[in-house]
PDB file of N, CA and C in Angstrom:
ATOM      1  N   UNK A   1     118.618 -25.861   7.203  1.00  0.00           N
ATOM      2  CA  UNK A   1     119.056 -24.495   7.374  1.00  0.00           C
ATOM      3  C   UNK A   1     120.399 -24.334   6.661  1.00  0.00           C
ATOM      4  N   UNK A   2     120.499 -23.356   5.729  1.00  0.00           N
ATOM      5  CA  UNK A   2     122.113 -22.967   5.007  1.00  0.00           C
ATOM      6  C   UNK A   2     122.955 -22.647   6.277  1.00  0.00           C
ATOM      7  N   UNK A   3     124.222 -22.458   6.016  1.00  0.00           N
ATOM      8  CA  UNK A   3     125.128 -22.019   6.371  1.00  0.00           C
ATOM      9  C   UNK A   3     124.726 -21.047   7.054  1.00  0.00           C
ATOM     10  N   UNK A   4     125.169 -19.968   5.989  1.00  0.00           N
ATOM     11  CA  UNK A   4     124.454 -18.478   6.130  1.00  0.00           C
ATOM     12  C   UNK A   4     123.300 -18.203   7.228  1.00  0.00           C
ATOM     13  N   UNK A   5     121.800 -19.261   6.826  1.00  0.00           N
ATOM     14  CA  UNK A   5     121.061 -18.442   7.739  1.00  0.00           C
ATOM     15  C   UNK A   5     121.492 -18.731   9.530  1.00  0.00           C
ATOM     16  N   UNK A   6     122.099 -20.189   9.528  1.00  0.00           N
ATOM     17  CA  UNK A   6     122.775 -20.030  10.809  1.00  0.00           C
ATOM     18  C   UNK A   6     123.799 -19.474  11.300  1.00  0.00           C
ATOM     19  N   UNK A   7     124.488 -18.862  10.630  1.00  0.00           N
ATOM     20  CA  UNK A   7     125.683 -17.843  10.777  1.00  0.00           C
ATOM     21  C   UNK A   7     125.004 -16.791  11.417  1.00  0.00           C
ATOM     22  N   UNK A   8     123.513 -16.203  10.797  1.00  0.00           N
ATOM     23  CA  UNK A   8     122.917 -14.949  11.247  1.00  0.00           C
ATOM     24  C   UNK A   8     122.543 -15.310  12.349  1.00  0.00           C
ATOM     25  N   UNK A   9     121.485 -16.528  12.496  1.00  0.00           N
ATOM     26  CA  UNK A   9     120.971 -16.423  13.969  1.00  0.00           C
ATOM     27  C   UNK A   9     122.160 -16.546  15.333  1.00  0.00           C
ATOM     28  N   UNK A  10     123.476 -16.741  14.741  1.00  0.00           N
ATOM     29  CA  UNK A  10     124.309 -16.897  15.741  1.00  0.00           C
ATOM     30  C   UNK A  10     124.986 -15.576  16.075  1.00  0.00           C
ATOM     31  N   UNK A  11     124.780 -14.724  15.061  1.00  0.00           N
ATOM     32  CA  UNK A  11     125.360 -13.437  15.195  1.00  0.00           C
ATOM     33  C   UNK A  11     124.630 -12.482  15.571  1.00  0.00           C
ATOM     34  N   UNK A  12     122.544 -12.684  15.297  1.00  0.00           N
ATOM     35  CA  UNK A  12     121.941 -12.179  15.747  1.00  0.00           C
ATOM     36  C   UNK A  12     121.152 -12.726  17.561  1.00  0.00           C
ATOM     37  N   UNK A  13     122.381 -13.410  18.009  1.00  0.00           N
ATOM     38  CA  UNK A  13     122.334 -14.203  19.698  1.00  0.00           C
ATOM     39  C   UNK A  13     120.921 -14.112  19.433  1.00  0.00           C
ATOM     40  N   UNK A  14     120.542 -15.290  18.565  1.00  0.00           N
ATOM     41  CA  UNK A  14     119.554 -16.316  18.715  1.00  0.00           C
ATOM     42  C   UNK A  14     119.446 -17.473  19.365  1.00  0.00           C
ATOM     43  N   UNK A  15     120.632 -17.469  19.583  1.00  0.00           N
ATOM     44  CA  UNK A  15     120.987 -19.609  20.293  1.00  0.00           C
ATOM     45  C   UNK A  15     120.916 -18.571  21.694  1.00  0.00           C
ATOM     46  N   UNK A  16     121.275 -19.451  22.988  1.00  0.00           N
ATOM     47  CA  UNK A  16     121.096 -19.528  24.037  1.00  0.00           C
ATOM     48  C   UNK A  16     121.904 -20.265  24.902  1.00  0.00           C
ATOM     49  N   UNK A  17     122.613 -20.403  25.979  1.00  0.00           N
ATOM     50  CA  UNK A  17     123.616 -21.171  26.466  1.00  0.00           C
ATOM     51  C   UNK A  17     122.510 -22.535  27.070  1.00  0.00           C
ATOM     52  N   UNK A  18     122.504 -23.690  27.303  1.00  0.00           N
ATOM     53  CA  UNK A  18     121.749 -24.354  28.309  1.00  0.00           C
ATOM     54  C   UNK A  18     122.611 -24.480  29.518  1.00  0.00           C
ATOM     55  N   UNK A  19     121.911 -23.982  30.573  1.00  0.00           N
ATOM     56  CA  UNK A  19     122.404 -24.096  31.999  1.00  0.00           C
ATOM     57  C   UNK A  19     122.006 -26.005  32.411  1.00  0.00           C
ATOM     58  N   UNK A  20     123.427 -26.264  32.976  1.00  0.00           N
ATOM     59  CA  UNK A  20     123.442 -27.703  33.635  1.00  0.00           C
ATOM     60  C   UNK A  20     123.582 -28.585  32.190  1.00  0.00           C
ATOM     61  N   UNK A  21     124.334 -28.324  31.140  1.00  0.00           N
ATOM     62  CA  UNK A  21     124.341 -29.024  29.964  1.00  0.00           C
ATOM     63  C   UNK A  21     124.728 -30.363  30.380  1.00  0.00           C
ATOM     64  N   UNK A  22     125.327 -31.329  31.195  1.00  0.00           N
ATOM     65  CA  UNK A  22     125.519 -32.061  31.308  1.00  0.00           C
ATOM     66  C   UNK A  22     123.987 -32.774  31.630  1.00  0.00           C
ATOM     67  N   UNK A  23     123.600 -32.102  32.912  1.00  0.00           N
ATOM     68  CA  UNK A  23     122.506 -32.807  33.545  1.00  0.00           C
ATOM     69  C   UNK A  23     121.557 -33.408  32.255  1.00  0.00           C
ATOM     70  N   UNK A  24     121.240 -31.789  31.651  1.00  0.00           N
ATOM     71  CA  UNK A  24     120.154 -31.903  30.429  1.00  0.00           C
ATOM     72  C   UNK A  24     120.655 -32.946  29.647  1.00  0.00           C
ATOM     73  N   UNK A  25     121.943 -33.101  29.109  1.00  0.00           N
ATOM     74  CA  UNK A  25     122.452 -34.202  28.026  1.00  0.00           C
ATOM     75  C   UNK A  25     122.319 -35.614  28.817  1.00  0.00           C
ATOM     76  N   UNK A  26     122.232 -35.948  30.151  1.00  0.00           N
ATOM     77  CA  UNK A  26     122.008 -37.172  30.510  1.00  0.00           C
ATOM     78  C   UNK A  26     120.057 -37.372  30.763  1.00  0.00           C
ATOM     79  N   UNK A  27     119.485 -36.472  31.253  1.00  0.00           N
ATOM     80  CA  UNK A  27     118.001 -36.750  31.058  1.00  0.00           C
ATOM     81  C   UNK A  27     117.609 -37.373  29.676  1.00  0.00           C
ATOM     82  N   UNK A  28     118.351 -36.518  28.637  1.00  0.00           N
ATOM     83  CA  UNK A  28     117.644 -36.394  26.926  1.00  0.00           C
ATOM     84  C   UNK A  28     118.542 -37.818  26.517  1.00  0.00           C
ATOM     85  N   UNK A  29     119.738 -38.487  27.301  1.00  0.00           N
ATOM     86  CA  UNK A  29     119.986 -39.905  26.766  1.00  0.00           C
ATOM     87  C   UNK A  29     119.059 -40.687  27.500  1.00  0.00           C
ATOM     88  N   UNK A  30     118.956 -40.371  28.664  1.00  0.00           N
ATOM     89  CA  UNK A  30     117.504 -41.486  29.197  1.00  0.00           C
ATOM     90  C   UNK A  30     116.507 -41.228  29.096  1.00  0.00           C
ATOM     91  N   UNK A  31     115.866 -40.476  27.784  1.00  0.00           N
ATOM     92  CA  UNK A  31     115.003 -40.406  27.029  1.00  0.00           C
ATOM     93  C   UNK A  31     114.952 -41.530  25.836  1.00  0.00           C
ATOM     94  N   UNK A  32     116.320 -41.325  25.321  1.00  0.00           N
ATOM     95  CA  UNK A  32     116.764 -42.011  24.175  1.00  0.00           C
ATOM     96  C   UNK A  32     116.711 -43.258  24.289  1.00  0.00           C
ATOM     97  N   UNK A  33     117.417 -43.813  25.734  1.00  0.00           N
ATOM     98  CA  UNK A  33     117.426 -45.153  25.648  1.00  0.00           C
ATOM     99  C   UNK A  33     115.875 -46.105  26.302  1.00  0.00           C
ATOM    100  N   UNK A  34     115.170 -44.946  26.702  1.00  0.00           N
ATOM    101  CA  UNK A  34     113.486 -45.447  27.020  1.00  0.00           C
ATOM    102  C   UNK A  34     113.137 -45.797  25.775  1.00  0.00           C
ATOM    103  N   UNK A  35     113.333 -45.128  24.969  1.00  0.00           N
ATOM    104  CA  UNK A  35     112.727 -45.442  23.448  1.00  0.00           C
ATOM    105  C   UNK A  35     112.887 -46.306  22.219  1.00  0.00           C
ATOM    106  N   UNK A  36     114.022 -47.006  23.416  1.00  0.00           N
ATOM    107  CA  UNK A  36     114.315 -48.299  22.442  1.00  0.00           C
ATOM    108  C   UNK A  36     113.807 -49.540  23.493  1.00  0.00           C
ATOM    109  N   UNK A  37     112.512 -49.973  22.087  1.00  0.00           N
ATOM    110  CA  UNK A  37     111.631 -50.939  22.136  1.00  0.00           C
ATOM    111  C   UNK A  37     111.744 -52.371  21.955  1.00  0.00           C
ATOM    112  N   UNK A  38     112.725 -52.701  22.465  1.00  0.00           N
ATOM    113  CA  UNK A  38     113.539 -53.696  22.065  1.00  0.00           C
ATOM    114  C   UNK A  38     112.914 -55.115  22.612  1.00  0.00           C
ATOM    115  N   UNK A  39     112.250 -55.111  23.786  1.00  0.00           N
ATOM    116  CA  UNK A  39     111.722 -56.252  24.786  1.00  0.00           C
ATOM    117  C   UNK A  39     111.125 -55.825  25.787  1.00  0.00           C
ATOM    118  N   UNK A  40     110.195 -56.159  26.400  1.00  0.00           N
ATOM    119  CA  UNK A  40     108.723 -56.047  26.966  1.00  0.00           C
ATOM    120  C   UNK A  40     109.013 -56.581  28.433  1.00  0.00           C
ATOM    121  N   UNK A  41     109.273 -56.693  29.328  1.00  0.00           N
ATOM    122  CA  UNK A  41     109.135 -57.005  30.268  1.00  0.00           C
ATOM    123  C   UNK A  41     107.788 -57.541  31.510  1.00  0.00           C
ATOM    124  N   UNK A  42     107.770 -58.194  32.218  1.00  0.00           N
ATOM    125  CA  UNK A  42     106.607 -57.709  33.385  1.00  0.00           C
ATOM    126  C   UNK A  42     107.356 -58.467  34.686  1.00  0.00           C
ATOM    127  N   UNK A  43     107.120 -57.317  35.709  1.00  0.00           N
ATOM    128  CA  UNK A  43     108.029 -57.121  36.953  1.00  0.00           C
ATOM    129  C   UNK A  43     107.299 -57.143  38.166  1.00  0.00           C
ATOM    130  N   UNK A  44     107.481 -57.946  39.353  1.00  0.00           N
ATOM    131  CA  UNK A  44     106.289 -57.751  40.489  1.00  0.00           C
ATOM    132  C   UNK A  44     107.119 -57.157  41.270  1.00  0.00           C
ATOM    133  N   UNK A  45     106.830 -55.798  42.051  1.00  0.00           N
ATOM    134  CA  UNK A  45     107.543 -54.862  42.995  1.00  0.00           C
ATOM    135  C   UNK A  45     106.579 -54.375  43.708  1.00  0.00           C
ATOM    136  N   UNK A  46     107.085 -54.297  44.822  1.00  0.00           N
ATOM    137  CA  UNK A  46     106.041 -53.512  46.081  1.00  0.00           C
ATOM    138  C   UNK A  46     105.792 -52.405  45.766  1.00  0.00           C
ATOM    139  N   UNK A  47     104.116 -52.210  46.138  1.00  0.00           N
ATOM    140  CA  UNK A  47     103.218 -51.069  46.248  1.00  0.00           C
ATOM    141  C   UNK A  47     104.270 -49.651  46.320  1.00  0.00           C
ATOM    142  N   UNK A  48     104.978 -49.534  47.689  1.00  0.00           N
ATOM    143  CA  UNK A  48     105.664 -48.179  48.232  1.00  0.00           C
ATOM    144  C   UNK A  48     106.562 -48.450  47.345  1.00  0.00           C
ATOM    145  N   UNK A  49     107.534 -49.429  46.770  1.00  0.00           N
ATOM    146  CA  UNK A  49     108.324 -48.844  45.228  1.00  0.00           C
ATOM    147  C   UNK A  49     107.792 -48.331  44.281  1.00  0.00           C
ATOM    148  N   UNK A  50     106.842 -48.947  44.075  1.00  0.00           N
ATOM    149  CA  UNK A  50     106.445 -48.529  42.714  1.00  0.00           C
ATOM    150  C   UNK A  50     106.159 -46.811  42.711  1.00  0.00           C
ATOM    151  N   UNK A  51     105.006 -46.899  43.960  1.00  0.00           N
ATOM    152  CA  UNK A  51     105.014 -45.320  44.156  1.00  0.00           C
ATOM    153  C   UNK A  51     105.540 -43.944  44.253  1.00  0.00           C
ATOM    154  N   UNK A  52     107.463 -45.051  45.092  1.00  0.00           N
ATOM    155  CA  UNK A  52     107.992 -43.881  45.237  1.00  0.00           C
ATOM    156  C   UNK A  52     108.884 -43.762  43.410  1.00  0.00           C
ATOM    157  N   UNK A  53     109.014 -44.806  42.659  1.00  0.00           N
ATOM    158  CA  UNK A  53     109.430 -44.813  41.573  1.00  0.00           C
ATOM    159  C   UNK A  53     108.616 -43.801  40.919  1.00  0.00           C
ATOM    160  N   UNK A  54     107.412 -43.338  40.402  1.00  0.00           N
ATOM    161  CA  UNK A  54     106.485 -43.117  40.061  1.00  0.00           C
ATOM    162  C   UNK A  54     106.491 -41.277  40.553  1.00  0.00           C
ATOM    163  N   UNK A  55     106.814 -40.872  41.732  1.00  0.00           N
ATOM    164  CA  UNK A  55     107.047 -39.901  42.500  1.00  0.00           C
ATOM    165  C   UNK A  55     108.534 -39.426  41.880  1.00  0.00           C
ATOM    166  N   UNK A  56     109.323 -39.959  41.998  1.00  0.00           N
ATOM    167  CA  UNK A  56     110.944 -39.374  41.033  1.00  0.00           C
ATOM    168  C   UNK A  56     110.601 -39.345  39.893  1.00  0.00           C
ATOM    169  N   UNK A  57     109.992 -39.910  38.978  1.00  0.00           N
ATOM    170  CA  UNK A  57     109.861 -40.174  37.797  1.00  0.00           C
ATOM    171  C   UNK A  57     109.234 -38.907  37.233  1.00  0.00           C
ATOM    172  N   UNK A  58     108.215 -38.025  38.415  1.00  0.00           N
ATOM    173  CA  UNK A  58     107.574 -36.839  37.922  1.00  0.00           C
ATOM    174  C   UNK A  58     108.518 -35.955  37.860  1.00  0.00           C
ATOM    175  N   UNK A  59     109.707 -35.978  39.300  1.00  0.00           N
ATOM    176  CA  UNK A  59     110.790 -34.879  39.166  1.00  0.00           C
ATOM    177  C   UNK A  59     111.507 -34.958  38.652  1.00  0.00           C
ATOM    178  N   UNK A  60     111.871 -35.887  37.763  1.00  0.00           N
ATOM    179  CA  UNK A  60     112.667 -36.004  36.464  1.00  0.00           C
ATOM    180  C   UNK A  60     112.025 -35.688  35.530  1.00  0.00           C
ATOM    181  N   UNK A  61     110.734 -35.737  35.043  1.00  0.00           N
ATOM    182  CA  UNK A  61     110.178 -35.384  33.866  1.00  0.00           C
ATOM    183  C   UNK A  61     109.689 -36.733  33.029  1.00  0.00           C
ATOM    184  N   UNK A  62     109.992 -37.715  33.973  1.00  0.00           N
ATOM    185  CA  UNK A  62     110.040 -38.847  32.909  1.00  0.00           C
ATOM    186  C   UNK A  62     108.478 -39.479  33.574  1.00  0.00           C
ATOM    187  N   UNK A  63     108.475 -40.795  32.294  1.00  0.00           N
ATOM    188  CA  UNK A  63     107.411 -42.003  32.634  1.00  0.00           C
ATOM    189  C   UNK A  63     108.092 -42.760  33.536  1.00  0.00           C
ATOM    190  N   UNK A  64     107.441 -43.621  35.126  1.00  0.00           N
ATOM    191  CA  UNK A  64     107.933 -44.251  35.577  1.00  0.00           C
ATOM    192  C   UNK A  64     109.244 -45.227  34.821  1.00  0.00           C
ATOM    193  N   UNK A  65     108.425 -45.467  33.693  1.00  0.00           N
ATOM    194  CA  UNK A  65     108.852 -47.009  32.926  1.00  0.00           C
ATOM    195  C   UNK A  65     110.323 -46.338  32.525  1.00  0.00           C
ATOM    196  N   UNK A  66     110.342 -45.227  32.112  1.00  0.00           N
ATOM    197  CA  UNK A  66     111.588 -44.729  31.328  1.00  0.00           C
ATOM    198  C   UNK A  66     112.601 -44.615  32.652  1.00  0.00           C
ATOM    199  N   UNK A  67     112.198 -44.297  33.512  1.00  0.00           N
ATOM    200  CA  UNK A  67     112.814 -44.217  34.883  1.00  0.00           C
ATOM    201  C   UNK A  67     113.891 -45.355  35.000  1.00  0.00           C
ATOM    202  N   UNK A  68     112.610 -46.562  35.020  1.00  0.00           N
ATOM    203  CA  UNK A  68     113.517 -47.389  35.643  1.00  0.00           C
ATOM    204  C   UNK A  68     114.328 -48.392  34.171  1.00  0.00           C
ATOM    205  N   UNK A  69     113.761 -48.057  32.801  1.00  0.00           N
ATOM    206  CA  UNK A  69     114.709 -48.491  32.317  1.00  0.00           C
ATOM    207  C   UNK A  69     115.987 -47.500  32.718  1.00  0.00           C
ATOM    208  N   UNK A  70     115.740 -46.500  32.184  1.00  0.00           N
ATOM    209  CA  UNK A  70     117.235 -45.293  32.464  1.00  0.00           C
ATOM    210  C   UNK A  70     118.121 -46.109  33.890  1.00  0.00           C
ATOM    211  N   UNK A  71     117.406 -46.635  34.798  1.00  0.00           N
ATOM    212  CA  UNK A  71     118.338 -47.202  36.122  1.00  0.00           C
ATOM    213  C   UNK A  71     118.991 -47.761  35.772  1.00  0.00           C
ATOM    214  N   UNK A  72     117.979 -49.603  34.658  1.00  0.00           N
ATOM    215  CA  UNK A  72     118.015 -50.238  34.964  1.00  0.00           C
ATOM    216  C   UNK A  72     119.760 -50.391  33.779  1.00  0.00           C
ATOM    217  N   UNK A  73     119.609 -49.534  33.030  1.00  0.00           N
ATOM    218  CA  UNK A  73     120.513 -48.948  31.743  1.00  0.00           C
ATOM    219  C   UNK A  73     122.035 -48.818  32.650  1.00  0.00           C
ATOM    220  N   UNK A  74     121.711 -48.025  33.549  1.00  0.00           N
ATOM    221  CA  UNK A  74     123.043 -47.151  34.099  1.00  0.00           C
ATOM    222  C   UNK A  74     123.781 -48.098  35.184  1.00  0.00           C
ATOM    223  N   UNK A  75     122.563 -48.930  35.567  1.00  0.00           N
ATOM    224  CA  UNK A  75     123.474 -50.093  36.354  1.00  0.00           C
ATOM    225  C   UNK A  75     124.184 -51.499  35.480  1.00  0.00           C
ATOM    226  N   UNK A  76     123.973 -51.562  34.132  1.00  0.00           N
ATOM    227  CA  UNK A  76     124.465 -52.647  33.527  1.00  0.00           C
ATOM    228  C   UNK A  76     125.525 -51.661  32.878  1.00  0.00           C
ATOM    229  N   UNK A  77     125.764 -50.630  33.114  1.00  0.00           N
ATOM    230  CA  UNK A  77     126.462 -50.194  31.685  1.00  0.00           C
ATOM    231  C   UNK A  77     127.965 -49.590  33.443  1.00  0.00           C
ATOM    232  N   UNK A  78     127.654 -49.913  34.119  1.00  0.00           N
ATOM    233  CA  UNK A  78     128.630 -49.958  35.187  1.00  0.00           C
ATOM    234  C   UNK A  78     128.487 -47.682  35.942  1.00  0.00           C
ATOM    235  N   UNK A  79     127.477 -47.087  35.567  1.00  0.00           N
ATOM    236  CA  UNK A  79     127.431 -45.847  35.206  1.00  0.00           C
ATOM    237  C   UNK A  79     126.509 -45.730  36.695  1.00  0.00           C
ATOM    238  N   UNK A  80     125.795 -46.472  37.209  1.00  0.00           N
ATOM    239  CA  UNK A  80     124.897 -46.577  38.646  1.00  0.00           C
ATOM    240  C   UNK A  80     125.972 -46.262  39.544  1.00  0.00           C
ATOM    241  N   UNK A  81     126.009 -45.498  40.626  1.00  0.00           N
ATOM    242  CA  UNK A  81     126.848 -44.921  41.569  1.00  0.00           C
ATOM    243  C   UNK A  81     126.227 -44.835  42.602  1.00  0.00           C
ATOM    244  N   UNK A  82     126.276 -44.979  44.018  1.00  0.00           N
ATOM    245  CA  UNK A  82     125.257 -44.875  45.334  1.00  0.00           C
ATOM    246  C   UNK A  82     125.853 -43.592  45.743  1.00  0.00           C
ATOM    247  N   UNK A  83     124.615 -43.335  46.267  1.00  0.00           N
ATOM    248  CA  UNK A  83     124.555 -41.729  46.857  1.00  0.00           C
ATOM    249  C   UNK A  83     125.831 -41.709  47.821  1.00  0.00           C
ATOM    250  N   UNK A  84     126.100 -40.598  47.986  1.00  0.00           N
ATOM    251  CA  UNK A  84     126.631 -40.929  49.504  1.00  0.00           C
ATOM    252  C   UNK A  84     126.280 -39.973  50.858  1.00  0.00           C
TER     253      UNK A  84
END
């Protein structure tokens, strides 16, 4: 896209604000970092984890697997925080 034609769509309020930009910018990095294929794993976890993993994973939008890399990501990178 030139300059120009994005100058117009910005003047003709074509763009859009995203509501919760943070939230959205951390889903779309634990997208990013699901997608690096780096090493293969295989993991034995109980039935009711897996399920309830599998159950968040829909209300996030994600694949289980991306889920729990995205966890498994945010707890090595010191970024994992417990609820309170």
């Amino acid at each position: 896209m030139k300059e120009k034609d994005l100058m117009d769509s910005i003047e003709n309020e074509e763009w859009v604000e995203i509501e919760n930009f943070e939230e959205e910018k951390l889903k779309y990095e634990a997208y990013a970092a699901a997608t690096l294929k780096d090493e293969q794993i295989n993991i034995r976890i109980p039935g009711r984890d897996l399920e309830e993993l599998k159950r968040k994973a829909i209300e996030e939008g994600l694949t289980y697997q991306a889920l729990i890399s995205s966890i498994l990501h945010k707890f090595i990178s010191g970024k994992l925080v417990e609820a309170k």
